[in-house]
N, C-alpha and C. Protein backbone atom coordinates (compact mmCIF):
# COMPACT_ATOMS: atom_id res chain seq x y z
N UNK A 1 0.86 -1.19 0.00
CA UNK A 1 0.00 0.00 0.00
C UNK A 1 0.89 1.24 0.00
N UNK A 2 0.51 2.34 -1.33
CA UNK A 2 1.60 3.34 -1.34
C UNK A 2 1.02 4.38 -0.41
N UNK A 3 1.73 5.36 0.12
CA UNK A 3 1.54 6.67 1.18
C UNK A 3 0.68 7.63 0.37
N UNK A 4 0.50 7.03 -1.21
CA UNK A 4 -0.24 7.94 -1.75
C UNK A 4 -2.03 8.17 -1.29
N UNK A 5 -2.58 6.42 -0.86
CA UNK A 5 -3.74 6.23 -0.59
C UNK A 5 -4.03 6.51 0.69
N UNK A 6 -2.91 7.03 1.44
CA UNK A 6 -3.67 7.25 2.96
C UNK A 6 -4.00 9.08 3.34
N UNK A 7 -5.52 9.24 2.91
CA UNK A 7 -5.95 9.96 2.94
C UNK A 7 -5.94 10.80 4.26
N UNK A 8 -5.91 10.09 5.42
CA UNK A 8 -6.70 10.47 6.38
C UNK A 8 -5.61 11.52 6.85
N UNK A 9 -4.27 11.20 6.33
CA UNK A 9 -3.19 12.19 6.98
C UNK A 9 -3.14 13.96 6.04
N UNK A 10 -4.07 13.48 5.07
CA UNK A 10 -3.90 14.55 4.07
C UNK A 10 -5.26 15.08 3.49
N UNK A 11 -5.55 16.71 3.86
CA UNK A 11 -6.35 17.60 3.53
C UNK A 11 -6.24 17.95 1.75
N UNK A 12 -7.21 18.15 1.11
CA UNK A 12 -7.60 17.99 -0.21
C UNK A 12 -8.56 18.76 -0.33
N UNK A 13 -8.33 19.45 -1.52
CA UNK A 13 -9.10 20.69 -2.33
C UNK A 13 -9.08 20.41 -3.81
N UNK A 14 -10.29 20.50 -4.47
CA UNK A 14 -10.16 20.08 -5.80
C UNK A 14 -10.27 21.59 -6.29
N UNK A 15 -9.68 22.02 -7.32
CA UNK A 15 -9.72 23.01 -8.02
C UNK A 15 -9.79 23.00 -9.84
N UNK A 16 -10.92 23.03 -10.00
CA UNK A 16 -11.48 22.30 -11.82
C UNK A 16 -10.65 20.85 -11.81
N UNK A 17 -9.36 20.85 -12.49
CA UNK A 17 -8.62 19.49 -13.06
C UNK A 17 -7.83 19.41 -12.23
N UNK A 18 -7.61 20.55 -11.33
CA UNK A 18 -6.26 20.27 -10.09
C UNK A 18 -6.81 19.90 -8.75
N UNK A 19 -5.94 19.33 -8.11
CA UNK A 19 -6.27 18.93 -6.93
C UNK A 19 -4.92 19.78 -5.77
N UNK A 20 -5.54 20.22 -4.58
CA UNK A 20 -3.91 20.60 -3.64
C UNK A 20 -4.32 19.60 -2.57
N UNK A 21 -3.56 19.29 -2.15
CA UNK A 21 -3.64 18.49 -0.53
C UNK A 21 -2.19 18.87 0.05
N UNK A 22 -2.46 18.87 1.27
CA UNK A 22 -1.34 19.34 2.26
C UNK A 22 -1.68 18.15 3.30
N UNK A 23 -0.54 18.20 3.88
CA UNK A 23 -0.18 17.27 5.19
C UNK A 23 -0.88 17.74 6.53
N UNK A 24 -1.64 17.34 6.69
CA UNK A 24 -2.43 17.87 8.10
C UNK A 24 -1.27 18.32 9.46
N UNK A 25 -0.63 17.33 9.67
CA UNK A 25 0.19 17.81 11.01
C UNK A 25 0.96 19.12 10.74
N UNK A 26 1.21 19.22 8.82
CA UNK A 26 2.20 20.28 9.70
C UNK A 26 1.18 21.94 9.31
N UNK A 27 -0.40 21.33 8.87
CA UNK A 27 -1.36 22.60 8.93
C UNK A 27 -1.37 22.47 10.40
N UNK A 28 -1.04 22.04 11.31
CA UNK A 28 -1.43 21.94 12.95
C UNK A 28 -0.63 22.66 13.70
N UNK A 29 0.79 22.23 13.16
CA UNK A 29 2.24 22.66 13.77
C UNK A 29 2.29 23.87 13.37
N UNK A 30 1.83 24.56 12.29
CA UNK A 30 1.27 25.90 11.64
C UNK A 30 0.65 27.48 12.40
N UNK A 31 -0.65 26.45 12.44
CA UNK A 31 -1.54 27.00 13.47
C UNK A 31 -0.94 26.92 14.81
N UNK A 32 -0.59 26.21 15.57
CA UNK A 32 0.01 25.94 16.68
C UNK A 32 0.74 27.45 17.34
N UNK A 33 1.55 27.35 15.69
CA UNK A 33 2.99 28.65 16.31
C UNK A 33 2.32 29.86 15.77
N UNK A 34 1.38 29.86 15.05
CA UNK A 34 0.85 31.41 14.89
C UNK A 34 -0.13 31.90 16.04
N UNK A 35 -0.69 30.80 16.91
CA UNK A 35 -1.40 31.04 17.80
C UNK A 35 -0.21 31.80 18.99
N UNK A 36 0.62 30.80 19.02
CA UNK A 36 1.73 31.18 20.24
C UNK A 36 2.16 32.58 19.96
N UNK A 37 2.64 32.88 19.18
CA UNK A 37 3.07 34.13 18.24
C UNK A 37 1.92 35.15 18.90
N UNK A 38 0.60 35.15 18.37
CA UNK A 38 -0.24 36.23 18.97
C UNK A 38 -0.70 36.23 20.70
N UNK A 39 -0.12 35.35 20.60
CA UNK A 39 -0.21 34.95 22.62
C UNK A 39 0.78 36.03 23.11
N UNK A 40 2.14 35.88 22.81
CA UNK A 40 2.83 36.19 23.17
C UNK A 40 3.43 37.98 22.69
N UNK A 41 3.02 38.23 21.55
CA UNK A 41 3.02 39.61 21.47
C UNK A 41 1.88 40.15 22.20
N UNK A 42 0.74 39.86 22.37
CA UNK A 42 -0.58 40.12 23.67
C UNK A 42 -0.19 39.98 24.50
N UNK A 43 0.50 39.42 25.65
CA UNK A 43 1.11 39.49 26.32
C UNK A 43 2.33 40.92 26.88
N UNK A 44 3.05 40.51 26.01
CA UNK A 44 4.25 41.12 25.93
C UNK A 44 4.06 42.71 25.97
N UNK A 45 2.26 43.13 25.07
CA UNK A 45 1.99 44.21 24.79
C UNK A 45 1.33 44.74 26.24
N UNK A 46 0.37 44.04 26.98
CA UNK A 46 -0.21 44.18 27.91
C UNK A 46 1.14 44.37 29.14
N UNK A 47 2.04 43.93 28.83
CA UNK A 47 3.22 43.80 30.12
C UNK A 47 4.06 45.63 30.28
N UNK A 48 4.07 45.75 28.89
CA UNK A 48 4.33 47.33 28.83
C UNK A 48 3.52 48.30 29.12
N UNK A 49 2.47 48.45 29.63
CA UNK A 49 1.63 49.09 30.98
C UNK A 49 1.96 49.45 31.68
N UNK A 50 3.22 48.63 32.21
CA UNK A 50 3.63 48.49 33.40
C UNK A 50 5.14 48.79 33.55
N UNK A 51 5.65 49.49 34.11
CA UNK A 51 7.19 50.05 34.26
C UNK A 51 8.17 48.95 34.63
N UNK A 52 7.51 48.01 35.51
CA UNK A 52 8.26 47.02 36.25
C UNK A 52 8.26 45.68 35.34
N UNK A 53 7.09 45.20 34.37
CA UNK A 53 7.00 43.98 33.53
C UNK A 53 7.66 44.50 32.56
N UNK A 54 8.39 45.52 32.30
CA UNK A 54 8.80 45.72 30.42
C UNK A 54 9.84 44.94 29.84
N UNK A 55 11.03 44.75 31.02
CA UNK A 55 11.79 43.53 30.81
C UNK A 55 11.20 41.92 30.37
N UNK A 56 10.34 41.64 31.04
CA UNK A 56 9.81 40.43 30.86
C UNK A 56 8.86 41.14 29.25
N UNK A 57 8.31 42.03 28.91
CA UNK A 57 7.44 42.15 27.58
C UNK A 57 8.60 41.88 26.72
N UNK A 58 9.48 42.67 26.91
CA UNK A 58 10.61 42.73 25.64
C UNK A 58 11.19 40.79 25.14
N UNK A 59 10.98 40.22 26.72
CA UNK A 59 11.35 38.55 26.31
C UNK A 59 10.24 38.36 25.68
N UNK A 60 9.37 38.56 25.32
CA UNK A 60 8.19 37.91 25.01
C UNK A 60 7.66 38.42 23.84
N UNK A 61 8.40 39.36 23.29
CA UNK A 61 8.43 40.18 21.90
C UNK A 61 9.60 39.64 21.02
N UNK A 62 10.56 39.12 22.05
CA UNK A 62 11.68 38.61 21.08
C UNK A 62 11.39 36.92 21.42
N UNK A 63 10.89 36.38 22.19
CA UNK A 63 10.13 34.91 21.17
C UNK A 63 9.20 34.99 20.62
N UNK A 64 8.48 36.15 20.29
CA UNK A 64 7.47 36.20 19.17
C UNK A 64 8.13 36.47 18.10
N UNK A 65 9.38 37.16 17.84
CA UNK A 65 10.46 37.53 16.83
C UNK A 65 10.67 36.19 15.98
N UNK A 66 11.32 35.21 17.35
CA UNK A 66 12.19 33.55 16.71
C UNK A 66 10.94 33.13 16.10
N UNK A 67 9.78 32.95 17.02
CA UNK A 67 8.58 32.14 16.34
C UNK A 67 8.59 33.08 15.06
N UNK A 68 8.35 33.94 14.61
CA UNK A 68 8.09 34.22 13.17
C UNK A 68 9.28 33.71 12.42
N UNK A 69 10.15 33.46 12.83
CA UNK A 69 11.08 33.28 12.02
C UNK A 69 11.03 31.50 11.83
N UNK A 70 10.22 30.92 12.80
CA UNK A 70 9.83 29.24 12.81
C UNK A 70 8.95 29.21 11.42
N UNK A 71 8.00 30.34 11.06
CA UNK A 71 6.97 30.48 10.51
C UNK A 71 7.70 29.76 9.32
N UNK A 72 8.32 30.51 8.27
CA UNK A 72 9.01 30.07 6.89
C UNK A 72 9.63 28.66 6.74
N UNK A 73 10.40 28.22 8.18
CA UNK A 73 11.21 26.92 8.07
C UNK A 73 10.08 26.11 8.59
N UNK A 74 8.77 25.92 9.19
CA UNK A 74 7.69 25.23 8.81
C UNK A 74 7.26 24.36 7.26
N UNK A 75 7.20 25.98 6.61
CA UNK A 75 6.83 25.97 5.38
C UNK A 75 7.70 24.83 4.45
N UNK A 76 9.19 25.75 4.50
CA UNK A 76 9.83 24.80 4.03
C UNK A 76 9.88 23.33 4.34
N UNK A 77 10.09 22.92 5.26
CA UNK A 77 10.18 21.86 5.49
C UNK A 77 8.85 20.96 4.87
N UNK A 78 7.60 21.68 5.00
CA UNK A 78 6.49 20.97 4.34
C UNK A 78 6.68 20.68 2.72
N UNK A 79 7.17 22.17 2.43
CA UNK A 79 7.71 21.90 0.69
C UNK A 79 8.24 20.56 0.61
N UNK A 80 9.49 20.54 0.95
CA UNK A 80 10.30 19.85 0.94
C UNK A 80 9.84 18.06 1.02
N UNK A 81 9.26 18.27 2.39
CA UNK A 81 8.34 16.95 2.17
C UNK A 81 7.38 16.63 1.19
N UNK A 82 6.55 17.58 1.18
CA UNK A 82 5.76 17.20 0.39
C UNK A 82 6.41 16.49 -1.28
N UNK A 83 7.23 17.42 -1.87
CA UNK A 83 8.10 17.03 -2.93
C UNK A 83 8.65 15.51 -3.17
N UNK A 84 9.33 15.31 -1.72
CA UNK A 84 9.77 14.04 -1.66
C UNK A 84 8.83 13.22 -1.88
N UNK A 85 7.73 13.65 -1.55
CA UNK A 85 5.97 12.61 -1.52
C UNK A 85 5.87 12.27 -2.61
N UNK A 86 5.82 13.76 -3.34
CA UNK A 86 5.39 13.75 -4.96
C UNK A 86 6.35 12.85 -5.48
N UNK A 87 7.28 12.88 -5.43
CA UNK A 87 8.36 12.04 -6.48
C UNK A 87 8.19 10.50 -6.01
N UNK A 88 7.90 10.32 -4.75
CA UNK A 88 7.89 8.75 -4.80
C UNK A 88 6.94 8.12 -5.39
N UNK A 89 5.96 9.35 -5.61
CA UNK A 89 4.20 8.39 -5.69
C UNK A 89 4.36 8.48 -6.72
N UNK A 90 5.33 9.46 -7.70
CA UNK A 90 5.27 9.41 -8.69
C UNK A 90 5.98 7.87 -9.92
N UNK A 91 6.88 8.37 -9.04
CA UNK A 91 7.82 6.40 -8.92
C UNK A 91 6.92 5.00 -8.73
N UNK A 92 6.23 5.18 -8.10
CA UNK A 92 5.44 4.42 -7.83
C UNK A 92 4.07 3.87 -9.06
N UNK A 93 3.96 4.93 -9.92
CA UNK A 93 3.13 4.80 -10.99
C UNK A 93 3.51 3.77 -12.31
């Protein structure tokens, strides 16, 4: 059984003759860090109110910094997989 037929790991959109599907975990791992990301600049923003939390906002503005910067090497890495997907299933034909 090729990795091509197991649906359940992979989200699908038909578009006229094309089809996209993406890998669910890493739409999860996605969402995950963009959630953290607005956690943490809300945070960070609410902490600067305050004269005494601004140290702790500024940490919490600069891991909202790294997380954006998680954002792209997500991506990639999904490319990347995904590609490898494509070429095997394609092998596989």
């Amino acid at each position: 059984m090729s990795q091509m037929s197991r649906k359940e790991n992979y989200g699908e959109i038909e578009i006229g003759k094309y089809e996209l599907f993406f890998k669910k975990s890493y739409k999860v791992i996605n969402t995950i860090n963009d959630f953290l990301i607005g956690i943490w600049f809300l945070i960070g923003s609410i902490l600067f109110f305050y004269e005494s939390l601004k140290n702790i906002g500024v940490w919490l503005f600069v891991l909202g910094s790294v997380q954006l910067l998680i954002r792209p090497t997500i991506k990639l890495v999904h490319d990347f997989h995904l590609r490898r997907y494509l070429k095997e299933g394609y092998r596989n034909k």
